[in-house]
C-alpha atoms as a PDB file:
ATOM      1  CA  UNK A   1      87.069 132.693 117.722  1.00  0.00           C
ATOM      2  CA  UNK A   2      85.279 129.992 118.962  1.00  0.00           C
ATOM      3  CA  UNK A   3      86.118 126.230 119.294  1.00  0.00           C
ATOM      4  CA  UNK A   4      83.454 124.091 119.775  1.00  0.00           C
ATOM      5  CA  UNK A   5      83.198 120.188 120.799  1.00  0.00           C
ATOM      6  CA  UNK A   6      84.729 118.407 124.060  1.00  0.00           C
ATOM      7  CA  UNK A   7      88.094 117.579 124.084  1.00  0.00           C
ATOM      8  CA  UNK A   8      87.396 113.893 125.014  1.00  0.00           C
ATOM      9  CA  UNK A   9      87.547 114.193 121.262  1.00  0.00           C
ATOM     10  CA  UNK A  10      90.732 113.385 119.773  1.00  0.00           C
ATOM     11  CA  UNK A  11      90.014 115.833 116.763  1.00  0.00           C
ATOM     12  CA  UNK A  12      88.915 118.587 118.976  1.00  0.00           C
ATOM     13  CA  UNK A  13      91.801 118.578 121.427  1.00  0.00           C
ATOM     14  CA  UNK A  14      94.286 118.510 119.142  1.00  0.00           C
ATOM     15  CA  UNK A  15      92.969 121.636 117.463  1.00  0.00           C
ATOM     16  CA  UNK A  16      92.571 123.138 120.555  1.00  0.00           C
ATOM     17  CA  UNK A  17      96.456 122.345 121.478  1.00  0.00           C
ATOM     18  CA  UNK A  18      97.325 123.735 118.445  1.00  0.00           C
ATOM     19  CA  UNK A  19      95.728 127.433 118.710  1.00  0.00           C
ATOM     20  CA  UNK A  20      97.188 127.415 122.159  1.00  0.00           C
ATOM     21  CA  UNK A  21     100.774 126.738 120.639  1.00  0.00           C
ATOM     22  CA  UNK A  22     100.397 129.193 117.857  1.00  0.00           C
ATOM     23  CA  UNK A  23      98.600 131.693 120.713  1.00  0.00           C
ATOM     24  CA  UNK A  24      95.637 132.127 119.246  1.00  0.00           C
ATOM     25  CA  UNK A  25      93.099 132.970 121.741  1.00  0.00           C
ATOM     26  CA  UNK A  26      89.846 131.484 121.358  1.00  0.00           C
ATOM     27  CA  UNK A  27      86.469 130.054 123.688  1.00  0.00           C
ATOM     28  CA  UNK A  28      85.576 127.057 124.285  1.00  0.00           C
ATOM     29  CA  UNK A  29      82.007 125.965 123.594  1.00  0.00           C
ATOM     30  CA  UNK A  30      81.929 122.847 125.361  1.00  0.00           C
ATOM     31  CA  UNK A  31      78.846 120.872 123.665  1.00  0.00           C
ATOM     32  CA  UNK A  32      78.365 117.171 123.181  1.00  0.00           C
ATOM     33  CA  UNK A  33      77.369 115.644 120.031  1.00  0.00           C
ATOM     34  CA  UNK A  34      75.694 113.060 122.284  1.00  0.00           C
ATOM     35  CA  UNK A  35      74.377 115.129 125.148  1.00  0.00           C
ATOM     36  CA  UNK A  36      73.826 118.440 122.983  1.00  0.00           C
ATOM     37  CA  UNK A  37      72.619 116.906 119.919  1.00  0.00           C
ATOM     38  CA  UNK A  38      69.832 119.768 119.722  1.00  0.00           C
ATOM     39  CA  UNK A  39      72.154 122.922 120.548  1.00  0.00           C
ATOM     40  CA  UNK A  40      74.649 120.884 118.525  1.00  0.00           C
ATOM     41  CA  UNK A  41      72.444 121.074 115.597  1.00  0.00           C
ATOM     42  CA  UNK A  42      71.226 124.854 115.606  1.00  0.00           C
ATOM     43  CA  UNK A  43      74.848 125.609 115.745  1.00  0.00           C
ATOM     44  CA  UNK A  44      76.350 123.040 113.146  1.00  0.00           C
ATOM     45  CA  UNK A  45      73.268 120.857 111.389  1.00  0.00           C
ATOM     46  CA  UNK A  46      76.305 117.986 110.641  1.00  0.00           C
ATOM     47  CA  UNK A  47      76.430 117.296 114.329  1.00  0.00           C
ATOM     48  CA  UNK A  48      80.175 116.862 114.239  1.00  0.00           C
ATOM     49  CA  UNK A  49      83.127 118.374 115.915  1.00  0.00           C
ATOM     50  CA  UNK A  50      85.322 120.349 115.911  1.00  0.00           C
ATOM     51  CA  UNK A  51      83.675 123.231 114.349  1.00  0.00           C
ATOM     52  CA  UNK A  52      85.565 126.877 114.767  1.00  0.00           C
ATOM     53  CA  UNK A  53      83.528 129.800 114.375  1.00  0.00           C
ATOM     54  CA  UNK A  54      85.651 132.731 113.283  1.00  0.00           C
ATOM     55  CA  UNK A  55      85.227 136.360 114.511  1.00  0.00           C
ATOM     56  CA  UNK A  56      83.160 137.295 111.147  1.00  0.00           C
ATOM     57  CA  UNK A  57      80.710 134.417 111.598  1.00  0.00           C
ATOM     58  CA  UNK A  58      82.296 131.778 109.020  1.00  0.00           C
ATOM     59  CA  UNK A  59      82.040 128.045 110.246  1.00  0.00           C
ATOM     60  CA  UNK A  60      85.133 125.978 109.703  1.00  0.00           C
ATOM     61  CA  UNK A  61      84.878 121.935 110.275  1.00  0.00           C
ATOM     62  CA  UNK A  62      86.853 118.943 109.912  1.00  0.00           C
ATOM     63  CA  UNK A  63      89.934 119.160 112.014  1.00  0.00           C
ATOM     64  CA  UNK A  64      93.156 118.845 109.073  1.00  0.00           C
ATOM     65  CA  UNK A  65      91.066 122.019 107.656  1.00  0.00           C
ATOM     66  CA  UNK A  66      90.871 123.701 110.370  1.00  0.00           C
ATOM     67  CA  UNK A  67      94.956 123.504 111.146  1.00  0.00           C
ATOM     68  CA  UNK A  68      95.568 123.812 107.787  1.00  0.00           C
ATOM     69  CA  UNK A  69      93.693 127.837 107.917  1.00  0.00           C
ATOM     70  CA  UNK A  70      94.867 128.534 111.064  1.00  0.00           C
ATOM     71  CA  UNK A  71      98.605 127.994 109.544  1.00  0.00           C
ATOM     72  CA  UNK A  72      98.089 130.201 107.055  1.00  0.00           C
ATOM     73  CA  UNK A  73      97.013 132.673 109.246  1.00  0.00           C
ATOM     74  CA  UNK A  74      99.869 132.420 112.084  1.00  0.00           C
ATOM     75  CA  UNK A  75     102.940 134.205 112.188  1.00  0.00           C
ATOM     76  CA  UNK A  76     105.692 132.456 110.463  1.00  0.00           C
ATOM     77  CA  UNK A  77     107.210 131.200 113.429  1.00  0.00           C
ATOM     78  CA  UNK A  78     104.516 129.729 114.808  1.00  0.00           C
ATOM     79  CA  UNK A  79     103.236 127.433 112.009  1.00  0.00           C
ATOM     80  CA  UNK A  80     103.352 124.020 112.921  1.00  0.00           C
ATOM     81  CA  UNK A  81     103.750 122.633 109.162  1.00  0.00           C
ATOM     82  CA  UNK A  82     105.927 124.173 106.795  1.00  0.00           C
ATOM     83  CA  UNK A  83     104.411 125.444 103.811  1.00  0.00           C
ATOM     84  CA  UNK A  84     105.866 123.135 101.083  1.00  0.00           C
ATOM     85  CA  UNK A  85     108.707 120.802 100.147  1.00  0.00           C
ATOM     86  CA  UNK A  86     109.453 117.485 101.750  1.00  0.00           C
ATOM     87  CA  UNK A  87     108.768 117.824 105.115  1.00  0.00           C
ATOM     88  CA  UNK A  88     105.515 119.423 104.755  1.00  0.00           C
ATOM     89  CA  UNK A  89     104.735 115.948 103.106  1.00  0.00           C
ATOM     90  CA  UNK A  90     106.586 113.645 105.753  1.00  0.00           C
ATOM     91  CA  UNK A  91     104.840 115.508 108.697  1.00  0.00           C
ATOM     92  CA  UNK A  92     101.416 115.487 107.184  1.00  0.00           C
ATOM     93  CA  UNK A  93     101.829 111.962 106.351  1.00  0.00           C
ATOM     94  CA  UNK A  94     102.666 111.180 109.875  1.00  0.00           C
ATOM     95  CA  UNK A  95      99.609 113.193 111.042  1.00  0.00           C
ATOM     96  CA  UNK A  96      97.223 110.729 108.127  1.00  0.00           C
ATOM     97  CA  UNK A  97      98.729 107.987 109.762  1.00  0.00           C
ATOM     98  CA  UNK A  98      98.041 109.084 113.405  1.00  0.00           C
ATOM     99  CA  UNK A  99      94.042 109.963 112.130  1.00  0.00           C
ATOM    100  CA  UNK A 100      93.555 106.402 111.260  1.00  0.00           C
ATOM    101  CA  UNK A 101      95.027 105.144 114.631  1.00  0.00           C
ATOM    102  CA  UNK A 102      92.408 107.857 116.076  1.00  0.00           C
ATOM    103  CA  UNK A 103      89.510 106.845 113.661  1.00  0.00           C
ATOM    104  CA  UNK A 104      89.819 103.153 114.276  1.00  0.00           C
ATOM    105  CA  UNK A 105      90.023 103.657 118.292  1.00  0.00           C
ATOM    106  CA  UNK A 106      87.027 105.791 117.923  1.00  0.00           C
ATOM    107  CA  UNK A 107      85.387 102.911 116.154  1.00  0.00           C
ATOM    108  CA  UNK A 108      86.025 100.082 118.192  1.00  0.00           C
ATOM    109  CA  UNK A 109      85.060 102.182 120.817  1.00  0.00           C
ATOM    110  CA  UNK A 110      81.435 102.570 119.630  1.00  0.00           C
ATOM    111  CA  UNK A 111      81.515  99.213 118.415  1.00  0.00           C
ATOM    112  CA  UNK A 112      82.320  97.668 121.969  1.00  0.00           C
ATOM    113  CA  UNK A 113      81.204 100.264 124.830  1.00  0.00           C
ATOM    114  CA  UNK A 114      78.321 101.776 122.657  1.00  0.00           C
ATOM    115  CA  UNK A 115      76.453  99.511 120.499  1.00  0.00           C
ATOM    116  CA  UNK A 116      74.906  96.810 122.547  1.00  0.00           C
ATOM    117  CA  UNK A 117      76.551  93.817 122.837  1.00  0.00           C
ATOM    118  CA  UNK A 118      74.019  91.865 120.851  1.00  0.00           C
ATOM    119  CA  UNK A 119      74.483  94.059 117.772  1.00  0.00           C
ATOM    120  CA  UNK A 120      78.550  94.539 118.076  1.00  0.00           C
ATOM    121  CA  UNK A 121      80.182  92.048 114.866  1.00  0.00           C
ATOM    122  CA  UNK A 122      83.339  90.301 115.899  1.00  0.00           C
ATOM    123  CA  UNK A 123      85.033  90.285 112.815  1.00  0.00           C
ATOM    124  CA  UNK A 124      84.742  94.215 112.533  1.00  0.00           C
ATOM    125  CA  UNK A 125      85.967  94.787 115.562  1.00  0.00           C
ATOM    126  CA  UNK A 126      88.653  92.570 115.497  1.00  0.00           C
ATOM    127  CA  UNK A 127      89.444  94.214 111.885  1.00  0.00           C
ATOM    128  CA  UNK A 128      89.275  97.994 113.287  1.00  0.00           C
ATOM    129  CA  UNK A 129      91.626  96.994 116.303  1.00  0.00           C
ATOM    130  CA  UNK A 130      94.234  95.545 114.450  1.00  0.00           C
ATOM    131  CA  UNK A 131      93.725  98.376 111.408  1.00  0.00           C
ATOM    132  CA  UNK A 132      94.496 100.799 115.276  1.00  0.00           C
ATOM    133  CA  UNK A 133      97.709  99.178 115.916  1.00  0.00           C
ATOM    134  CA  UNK A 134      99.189  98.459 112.668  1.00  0.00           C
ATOM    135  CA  UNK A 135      98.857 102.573 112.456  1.00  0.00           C
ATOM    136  CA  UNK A 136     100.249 102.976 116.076  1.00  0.00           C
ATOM    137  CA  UNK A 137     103.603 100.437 114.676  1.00  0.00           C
ATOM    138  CA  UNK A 138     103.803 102.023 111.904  1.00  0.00           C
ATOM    139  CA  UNK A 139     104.101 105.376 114.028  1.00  0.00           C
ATOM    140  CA  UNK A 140     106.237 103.630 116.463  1.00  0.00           C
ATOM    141  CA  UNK A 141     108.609 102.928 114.159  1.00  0.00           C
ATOM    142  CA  UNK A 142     109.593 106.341 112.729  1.00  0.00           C
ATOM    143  CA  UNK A 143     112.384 107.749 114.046  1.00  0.00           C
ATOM    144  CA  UNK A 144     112.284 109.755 117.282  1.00  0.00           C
ATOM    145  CA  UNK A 145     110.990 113.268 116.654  1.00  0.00           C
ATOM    146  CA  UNK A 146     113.627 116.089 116.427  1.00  0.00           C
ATOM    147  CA  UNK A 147     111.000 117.789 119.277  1.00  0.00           C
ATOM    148  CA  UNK A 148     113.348 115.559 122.014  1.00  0.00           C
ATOM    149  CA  UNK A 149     116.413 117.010 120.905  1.00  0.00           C
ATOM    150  CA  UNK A 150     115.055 120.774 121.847  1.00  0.00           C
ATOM    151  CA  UNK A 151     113.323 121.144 117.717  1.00  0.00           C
ATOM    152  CA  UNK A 152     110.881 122.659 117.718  1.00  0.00           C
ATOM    153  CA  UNK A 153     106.705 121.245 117.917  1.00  0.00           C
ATOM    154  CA  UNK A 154     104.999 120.284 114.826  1.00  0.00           C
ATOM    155  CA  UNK A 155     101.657 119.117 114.123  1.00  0.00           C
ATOM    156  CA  UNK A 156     102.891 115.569 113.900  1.00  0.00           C
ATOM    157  CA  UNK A 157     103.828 116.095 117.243  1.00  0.00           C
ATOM    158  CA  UNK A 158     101.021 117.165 118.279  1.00  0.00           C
ATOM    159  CA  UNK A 159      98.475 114.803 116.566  1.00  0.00           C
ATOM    160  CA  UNK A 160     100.552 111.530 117.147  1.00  0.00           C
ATOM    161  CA  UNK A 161     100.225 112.546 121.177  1.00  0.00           C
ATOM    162  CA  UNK A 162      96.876 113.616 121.297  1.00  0.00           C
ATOM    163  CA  UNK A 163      96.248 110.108 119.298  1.00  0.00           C
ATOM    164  CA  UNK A 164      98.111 108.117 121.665  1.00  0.00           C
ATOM    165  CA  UNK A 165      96.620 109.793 124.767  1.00  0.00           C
ATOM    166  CA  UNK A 166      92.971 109.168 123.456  1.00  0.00           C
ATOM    167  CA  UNK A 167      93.492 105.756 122.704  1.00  0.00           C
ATOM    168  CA  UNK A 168      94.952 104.833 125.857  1.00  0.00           C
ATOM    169  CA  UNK A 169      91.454 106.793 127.320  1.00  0.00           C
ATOM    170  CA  UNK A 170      89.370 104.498 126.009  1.00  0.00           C
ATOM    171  CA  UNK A 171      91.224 101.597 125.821  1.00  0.00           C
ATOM    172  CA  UNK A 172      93.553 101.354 128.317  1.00  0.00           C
ATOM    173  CA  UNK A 173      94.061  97.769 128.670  1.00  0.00           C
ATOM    174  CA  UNK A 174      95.456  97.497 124.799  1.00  0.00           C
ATOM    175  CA  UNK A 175      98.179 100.385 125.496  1.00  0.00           C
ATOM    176  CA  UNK A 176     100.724  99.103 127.805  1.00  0.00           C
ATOM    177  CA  UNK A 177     103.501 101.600 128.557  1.00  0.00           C
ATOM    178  CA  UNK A 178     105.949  99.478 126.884  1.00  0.00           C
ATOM    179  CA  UNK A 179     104.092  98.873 123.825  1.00  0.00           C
ATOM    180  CA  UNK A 180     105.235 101.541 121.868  1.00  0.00           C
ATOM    181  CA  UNK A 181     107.912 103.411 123.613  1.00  0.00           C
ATOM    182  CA  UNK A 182     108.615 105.789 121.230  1.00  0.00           C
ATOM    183  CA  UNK A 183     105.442 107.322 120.943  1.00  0.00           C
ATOM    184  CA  UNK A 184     105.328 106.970 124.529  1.00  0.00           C
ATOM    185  CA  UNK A 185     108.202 108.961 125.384  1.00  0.00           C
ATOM    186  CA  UNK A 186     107.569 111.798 122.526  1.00  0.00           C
ATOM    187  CA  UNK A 187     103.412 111.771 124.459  1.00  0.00           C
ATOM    188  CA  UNK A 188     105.038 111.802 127.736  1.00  0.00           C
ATOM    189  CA  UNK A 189     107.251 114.967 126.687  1.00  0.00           C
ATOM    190  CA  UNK A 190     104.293 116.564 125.091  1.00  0.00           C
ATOM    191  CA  UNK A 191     101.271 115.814 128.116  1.00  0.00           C
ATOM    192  CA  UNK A 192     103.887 118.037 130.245  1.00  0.00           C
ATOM    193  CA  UNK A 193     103.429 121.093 127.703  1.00  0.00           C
ATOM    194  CA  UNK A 194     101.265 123.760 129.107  1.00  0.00           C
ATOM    195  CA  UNK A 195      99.555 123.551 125.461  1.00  0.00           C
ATOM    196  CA  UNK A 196      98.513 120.157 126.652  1.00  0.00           C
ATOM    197  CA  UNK A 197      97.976 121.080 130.492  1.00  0.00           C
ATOM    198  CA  UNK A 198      95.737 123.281 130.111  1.00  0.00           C
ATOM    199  CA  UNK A 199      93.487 120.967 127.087  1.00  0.00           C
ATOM    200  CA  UNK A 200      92.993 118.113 129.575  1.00  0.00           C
ATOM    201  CA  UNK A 201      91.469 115.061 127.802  1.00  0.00           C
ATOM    202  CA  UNK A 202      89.645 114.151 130.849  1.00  0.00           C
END
């Protein structure tokens, strides 16, 4: 298989954990979507990562699809969601949650360090960053994962750290270590995970 897309992107690294965990092996096409744009569009014409291209040629996108098939192709033990009842729900809700908190840090991102400063909208900004937080509370203020006590990883895990960690990449001055120390002790516990040592964000 092939996983393509940098993992400066919050969607693509946490995919990219995620086959490591379940040990699925898999290359790494590192393009762009800035930089590559042309490559990026003979191989994908949406321009948009991650996209995993699967030993018989079919293109998966969209990264909560892509988890979702590789779970139902892993071995039992290795899924990262279970496959119905209650806490299927609970942990996919927790991994919604963490998405916004990513898609609102990727949006106040563009708004403030992309778009020139002229054409950036206060109010917008001001609406996405506090939409970013409100997620990251409301994340904060589940209880601590069972993944401290020796449980083990699930995708909420795994998409709550790789949303912390990217936020705090491009927006380091809003993400305090003591802000939320919850998530920052279950991302602390996670970064150290060869899973996550060997995706670096940067």
């Amino acid at each position: 298989m092939k996983l393509i897309g940098l993992f400066d992107s919050a969607y693509v690294r946490r995919v990219a954990v995620s086959m490591r965990l379940q040990g699925f092996a898999f290359e790494h096409v590192a393009l762009s979507v800035f930089r590559h744009q042309d490559e990026m569009r003979r191989v994908n014409p949406l321009v948009k990562v991650p996209m995993l291209v699967l030993d018989d040629g079919d293109k998966l996108i969209e990264s909560s699809f892509i988890l979702d098939y590789l779970d139902g192709i892993a071995a039992p033990e290795r899924r990262l969601v279970p496959a119905s009842g209650t806490e299927r729900q609970r942990l996919l809700q927790q991994c919604a949650v963490a998405l916004v908190a990513t898609e609102k840090a990727v949006q106040v991102y563009y708004e403030t360090q992309l778009r020139p400063a002229e054409f950036s909208y206060g109010p917008w900004v001001a609406r996405c960053t506090g939409q970013m937080h409100e997620a990251f509370g409301m994340l904060d203020a589940t209880p601590a994962s069972p993944l401290l006590s020796g449980a083990q990883i699930t995708q909420a895990d795994v998409t709550k750290a790789v949303a912390l960690r990217f936020a705090r990449f491009v927006h380091p001055a809003q993400f305090p270590a003591d802000r939320y120390p919850r998530l920052e002790k279950l991302s602390a516990h996670c970064e150290a995970l060869p899973a996550f040592l060997e995706t670096p964000l940067e």
